[in-house]
PDB file of N, CA and C in Angstrom:
ATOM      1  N   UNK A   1     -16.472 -87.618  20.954  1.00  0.00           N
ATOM      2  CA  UNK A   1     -17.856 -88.038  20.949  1.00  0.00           C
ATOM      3  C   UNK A   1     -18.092 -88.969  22.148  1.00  0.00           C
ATOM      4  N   UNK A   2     -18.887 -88.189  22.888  1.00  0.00           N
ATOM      5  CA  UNK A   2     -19.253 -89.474  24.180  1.00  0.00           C
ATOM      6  C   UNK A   2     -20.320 -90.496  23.437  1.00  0.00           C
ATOM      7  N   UNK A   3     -19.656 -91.628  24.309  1.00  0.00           N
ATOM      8  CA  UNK A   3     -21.199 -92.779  24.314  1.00  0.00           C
ATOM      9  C   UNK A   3     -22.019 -92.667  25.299  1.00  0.00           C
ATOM     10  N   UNK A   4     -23.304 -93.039  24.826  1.00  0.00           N
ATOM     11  CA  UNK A   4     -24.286 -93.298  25.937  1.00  0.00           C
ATOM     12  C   UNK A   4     -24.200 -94.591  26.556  1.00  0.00           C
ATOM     13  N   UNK A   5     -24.138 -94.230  28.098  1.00  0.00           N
ATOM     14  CA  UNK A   5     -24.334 -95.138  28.742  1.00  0.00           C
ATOM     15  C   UNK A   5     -25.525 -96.164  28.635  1.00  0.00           C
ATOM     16  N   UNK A   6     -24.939 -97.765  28.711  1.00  0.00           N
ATOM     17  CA  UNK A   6     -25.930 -98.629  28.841  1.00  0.00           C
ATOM     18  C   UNK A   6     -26.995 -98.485  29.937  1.00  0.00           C
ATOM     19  N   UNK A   7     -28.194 -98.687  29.281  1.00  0.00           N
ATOM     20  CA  UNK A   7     -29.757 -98.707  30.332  1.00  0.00           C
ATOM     21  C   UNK A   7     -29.523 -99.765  31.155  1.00  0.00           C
ATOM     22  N   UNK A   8     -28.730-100.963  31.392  1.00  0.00           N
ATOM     23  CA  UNK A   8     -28.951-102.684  31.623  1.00  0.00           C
ATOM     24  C   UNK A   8     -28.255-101.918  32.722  1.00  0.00           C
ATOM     25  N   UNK A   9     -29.478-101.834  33.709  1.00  0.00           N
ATOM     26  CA  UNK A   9     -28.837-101.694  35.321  1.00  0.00           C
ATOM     27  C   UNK A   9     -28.874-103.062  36.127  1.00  0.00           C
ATOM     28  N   UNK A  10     -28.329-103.061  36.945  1.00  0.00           N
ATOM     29  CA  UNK A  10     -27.804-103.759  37.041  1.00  0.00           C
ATOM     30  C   UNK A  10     -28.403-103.913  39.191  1.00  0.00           C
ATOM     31  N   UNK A  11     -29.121-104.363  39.858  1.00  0.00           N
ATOM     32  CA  UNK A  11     -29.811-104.391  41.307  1.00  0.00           C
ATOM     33  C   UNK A  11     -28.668-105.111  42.006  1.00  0.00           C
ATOM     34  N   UNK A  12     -28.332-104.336  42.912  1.00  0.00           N
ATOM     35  CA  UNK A  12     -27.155-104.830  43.866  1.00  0.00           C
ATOM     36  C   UNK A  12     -27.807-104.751  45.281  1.00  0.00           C
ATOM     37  N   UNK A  13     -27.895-105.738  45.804  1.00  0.00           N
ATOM     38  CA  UNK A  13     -28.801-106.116  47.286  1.00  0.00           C
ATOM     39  C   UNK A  13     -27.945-105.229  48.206  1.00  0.00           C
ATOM     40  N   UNK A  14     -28.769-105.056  48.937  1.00  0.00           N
ATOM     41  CA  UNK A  14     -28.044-103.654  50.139  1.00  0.00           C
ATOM     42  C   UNK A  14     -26.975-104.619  51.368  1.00  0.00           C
ATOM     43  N   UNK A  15     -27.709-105.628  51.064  1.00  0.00           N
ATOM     44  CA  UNK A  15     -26.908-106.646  52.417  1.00  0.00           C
ATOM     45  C   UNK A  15     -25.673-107.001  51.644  1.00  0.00           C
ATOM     46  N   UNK A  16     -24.747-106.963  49.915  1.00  0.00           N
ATOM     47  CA  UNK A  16     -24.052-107.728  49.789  1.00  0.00           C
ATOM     48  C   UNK A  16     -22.799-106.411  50.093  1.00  0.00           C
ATOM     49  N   UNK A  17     -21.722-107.574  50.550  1.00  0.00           N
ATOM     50  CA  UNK A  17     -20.481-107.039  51.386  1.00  0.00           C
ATOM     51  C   UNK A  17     -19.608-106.171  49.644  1.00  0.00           C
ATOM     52  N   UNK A  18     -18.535-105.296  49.851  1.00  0.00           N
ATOM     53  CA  UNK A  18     -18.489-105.150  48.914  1.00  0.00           C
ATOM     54  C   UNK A  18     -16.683-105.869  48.206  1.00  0.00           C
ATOM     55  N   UNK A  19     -16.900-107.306  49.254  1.00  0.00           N
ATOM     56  CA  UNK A  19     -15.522-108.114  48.765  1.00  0.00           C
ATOM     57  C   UNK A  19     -16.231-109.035  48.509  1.00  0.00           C
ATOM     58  N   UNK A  20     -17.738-109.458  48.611  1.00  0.00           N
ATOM     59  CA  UNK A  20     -18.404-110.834  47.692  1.00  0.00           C
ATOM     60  C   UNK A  20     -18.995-109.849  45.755  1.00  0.00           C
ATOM     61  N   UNK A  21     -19.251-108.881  45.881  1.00  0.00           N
ATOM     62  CA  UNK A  21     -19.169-108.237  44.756  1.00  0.00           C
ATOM     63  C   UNK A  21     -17.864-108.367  44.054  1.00  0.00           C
ATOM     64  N   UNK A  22     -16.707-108.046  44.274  1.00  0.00           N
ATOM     65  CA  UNK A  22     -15.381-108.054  43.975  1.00  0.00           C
ATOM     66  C   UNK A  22     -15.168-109.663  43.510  1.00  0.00           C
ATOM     67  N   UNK A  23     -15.831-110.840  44.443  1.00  0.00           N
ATOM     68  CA  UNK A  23     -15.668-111.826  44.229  1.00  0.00           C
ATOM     69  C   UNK A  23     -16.402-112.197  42.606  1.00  0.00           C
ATOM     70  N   UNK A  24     -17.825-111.588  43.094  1.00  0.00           N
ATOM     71  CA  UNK A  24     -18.485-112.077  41.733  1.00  0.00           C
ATOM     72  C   UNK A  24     -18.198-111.337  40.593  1.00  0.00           C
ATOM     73  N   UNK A  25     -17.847-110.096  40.289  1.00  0.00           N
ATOM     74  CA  UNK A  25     -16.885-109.774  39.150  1.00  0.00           C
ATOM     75  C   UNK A  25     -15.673-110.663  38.781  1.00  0.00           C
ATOM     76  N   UNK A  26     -14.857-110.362  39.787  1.00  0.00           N
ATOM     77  CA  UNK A  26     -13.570-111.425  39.246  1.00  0.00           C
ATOM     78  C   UNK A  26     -13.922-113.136  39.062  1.00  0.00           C
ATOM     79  N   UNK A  27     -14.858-113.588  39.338  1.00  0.00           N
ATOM     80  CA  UNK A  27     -15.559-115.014  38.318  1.00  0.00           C
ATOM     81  C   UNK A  27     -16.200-114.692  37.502  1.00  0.00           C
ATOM     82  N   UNK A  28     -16.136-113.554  36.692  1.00  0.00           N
ATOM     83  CA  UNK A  28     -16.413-113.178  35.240  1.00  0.00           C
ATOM     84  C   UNK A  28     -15.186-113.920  34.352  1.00  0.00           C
ATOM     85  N   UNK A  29     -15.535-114.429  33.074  1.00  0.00           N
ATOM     86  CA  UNK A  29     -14.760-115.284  32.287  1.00  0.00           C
ATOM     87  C   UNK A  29     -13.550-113.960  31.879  1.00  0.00           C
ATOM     88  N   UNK A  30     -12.723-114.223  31.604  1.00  0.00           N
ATOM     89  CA  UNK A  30     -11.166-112.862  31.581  1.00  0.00           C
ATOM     90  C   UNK A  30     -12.231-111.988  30.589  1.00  0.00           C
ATOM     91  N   UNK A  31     -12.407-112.251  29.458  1.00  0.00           N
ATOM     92  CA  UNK A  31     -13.003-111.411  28.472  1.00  0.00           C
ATOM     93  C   UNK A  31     -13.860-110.594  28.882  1.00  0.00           C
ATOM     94  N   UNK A  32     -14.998-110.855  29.240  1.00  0.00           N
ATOM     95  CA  UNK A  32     -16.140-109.935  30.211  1.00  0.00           C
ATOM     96  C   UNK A  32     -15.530-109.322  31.311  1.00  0.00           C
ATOM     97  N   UNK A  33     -14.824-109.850  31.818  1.00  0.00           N
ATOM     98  CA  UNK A  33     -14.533-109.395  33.250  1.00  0.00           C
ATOM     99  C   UNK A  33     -13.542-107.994  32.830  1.00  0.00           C
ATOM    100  N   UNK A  34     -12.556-108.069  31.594  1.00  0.00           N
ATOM    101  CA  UNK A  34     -11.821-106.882  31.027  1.00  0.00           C
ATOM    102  C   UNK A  34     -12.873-105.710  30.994  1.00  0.00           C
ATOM    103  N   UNK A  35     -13.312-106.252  29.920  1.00  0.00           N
ATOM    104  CA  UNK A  35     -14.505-105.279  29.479  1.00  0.00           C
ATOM    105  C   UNK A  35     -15.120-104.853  30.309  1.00  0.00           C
ATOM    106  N   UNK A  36     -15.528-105.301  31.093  1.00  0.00           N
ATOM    107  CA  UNK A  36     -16.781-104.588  32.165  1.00  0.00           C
ATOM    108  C   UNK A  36     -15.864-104.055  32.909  1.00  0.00           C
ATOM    109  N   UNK A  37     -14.715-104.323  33.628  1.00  0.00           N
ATOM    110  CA  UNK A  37     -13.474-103.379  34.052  1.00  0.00           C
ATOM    111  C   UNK A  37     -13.546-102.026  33.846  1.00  0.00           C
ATOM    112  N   UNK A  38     -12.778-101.678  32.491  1.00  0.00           N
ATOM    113  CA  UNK A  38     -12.771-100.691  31.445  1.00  0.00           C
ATOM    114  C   UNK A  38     -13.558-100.239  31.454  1.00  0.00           C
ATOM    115  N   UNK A  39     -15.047-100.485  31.072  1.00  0.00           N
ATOM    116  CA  UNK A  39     -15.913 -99.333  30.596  1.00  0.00           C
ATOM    117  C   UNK A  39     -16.569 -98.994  31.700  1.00  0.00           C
ATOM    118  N   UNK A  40     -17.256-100.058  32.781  1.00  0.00           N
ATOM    119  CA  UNK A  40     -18.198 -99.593  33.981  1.00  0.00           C
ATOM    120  C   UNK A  40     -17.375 -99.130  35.185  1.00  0.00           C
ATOM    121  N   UNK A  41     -16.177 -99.460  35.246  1.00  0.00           N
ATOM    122  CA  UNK A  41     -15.623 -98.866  36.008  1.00  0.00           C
ATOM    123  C   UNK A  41     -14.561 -97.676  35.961  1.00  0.00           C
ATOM    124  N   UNK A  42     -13.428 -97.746  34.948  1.00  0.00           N
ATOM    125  CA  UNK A  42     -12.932 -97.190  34.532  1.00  0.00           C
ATOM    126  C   UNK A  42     -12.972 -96.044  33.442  1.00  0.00           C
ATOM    127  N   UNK A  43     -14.335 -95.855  33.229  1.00  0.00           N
ATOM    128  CA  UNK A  43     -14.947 -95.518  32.011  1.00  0.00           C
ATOM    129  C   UNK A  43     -14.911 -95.240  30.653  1.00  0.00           C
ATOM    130  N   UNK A  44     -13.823 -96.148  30.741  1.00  0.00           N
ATOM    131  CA  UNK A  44     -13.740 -96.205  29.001  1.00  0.00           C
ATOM    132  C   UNK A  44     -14.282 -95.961  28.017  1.00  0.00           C
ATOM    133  N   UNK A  45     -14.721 -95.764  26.814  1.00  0.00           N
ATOM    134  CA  UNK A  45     -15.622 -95.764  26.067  1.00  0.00           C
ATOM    135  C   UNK A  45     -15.130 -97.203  25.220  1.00  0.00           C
ATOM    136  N   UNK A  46     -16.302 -97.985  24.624  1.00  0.00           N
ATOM    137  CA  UNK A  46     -15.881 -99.015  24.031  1.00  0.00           C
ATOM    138  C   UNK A  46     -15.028 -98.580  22.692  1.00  0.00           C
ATOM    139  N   UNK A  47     -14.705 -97.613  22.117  1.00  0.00           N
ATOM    140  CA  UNK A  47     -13.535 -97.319  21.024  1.00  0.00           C
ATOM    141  C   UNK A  47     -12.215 -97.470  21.717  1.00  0.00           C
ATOM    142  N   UNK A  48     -12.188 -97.022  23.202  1.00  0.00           N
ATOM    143  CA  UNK A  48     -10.942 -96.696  23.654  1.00  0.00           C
ATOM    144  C   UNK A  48     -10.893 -98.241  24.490  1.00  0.00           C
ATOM    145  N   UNK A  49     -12.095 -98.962  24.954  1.00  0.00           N
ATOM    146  CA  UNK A  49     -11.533-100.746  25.512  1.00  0.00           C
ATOM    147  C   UNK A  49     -11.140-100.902  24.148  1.00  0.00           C
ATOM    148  N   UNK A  50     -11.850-101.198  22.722  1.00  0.00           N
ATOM    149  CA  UNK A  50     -11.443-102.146  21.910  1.00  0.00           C
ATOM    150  C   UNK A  50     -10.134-101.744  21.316  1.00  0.00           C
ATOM    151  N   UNK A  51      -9.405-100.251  21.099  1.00  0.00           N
ATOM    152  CA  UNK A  51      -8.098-100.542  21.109  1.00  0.00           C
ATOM    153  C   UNK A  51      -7.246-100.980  22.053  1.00  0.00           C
ATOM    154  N   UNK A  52      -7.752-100.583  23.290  1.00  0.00           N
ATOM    155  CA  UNK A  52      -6.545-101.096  24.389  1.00  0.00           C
ATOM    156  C   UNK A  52      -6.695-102.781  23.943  1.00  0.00           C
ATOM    157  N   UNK A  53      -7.560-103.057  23.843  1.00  0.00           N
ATOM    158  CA  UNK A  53      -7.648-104.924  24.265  1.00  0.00           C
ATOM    159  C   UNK A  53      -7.039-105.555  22.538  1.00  0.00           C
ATOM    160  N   UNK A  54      -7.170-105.111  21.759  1.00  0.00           N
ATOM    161  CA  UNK A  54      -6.815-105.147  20.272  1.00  0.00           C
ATOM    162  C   UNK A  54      -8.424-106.359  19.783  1.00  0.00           C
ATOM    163  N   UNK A  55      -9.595-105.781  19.630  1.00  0.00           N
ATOM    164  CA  UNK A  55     -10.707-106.363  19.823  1.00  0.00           C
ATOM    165  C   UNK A  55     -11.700-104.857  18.768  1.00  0.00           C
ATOM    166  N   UNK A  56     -12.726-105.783  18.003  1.00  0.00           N
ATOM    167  CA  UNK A  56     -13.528-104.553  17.174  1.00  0.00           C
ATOM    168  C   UNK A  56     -14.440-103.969  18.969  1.00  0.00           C
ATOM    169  N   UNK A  57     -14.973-102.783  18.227  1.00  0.00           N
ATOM    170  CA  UNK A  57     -16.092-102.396  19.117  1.00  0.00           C
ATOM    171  C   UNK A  57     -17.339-102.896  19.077  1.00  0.00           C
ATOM    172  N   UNK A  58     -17.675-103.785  18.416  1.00  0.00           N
ATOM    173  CA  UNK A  58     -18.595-104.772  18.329  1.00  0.00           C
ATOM    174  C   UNK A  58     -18.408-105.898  19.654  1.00  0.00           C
ATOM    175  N   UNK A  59     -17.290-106.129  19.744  1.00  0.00           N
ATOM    176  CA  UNK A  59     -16.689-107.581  20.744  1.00  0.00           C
ATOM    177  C   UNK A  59     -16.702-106.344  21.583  1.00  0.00           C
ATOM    178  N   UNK A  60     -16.465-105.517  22.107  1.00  0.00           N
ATOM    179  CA  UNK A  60     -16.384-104.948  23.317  1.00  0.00           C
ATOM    180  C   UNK A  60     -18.344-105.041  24.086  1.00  0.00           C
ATOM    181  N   UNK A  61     -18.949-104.690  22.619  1.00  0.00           N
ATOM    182  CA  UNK A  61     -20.124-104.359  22.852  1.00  0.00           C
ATOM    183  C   UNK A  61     -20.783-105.465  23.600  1.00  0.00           C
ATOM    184  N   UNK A  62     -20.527-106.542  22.866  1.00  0.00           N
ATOM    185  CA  UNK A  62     -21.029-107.719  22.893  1.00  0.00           C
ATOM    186  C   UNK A  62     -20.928-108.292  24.593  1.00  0.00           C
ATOM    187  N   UNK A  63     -19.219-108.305  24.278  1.00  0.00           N
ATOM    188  CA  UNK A  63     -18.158-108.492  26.070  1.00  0.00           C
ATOM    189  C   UNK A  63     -18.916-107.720  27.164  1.00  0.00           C
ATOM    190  N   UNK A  64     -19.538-106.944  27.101  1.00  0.00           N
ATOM    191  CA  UNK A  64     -19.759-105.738  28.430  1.00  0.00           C
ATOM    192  C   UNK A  64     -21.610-106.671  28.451  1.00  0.00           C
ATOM    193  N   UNK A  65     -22.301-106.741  26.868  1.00  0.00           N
ATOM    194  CA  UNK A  65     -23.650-107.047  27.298  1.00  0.00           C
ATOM    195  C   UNK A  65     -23.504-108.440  28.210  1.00  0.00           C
ATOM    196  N   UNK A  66     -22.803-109.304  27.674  1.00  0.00           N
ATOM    197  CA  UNK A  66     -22.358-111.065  28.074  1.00  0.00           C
ATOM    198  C   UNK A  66     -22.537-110.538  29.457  1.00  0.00           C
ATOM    199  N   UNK A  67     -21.310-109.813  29.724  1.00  0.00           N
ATOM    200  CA  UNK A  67     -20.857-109.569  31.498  1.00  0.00           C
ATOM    201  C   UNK A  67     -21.995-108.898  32.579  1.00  0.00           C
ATOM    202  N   UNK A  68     -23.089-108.605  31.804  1.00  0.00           N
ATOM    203  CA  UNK A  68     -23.698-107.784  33.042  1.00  0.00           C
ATOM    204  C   UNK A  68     -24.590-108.883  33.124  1.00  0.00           C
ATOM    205  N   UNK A  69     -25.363-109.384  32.177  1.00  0.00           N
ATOM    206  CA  UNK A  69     -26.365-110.875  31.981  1.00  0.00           C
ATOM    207  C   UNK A  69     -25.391-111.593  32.912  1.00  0.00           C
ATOM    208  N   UNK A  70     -24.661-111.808  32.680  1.00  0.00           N
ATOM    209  CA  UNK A  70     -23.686-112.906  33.732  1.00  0.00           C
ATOM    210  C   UNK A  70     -24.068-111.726  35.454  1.00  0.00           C
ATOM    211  N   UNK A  71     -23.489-111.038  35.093  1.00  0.00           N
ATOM    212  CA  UNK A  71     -23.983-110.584  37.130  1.00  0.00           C
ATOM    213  C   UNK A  71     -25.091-110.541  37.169  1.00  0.00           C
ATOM    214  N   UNK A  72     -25.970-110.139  36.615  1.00  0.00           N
ATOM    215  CA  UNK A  72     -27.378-109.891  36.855  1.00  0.00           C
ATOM    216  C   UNK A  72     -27.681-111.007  37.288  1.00  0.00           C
ATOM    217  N   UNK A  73     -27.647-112.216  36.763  1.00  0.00           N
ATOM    218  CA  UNK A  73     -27.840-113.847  37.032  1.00  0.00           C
ATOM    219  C   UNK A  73     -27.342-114.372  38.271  1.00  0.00           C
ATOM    220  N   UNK A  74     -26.509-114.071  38.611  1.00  0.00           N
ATOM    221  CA  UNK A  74     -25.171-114.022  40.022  1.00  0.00           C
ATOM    222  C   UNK A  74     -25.835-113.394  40.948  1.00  0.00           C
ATOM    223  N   UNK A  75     -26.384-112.393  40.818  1.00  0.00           N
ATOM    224  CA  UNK A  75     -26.661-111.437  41.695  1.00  0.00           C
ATOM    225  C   UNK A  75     -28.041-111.976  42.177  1.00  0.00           C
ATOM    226  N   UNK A  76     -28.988-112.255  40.786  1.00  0.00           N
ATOM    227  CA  UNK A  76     -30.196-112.845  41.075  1.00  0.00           C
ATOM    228  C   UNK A  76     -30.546-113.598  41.887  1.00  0.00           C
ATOM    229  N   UNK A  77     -29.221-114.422  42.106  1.00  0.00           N
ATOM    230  CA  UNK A  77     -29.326-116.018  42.624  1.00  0.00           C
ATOM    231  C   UNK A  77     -29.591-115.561  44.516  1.00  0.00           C
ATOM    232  N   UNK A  78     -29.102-114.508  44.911  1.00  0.00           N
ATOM    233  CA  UNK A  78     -28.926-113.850  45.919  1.00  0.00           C
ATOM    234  C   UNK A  78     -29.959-113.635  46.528  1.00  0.00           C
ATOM    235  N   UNK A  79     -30.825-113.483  45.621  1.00  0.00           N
ATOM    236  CA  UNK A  79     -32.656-112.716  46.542  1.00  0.00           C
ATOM    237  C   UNK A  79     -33.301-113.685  46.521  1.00  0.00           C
ATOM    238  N   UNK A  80     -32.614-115.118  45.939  1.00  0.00           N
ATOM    239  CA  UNK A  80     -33.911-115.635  46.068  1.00  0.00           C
ATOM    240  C   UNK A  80     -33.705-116.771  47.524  1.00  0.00           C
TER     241      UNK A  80
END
């Protein structure tokens, strides 16, 4: 059973390099920063992060929403 991908896109400025991105992921707190790993990049589905991480799929759910609100905010700070 696939999941649907999250709607929470996510605006990445055309000017940012793609080792200050790398930067602002990896100052994701470990937990978010796993999670958003796994599923947005690696594409995990959150059944298959929350066994790898030993975590319900609720905390994955939760971990991936935390982490993009956290870049989105990061990222925000950028345009202005």
């Amino acid at each position: 059973m696939e999941e649907a991908r999250s709607e929470e896109a996510i605006l990445i400025p055309d000017t940012l390099s793609s080792e200050y991105l790398e930067k602002v992921i990896l100052s994701l707190p470990d937990g978010y920063r796993t999670v958003f790993l796994l599923t947005e990049v690696e594409g995990y589905t959150h059944e298959e992060t929350a066994n790898t991480l030993g975590i319900s799929i609720g905390t994955s759910k939760s971990q991936l929403h935390h982490a993009k609100n956290m870049l989105k905010r990061k990222l925000a700070s950028l345009l202005d």
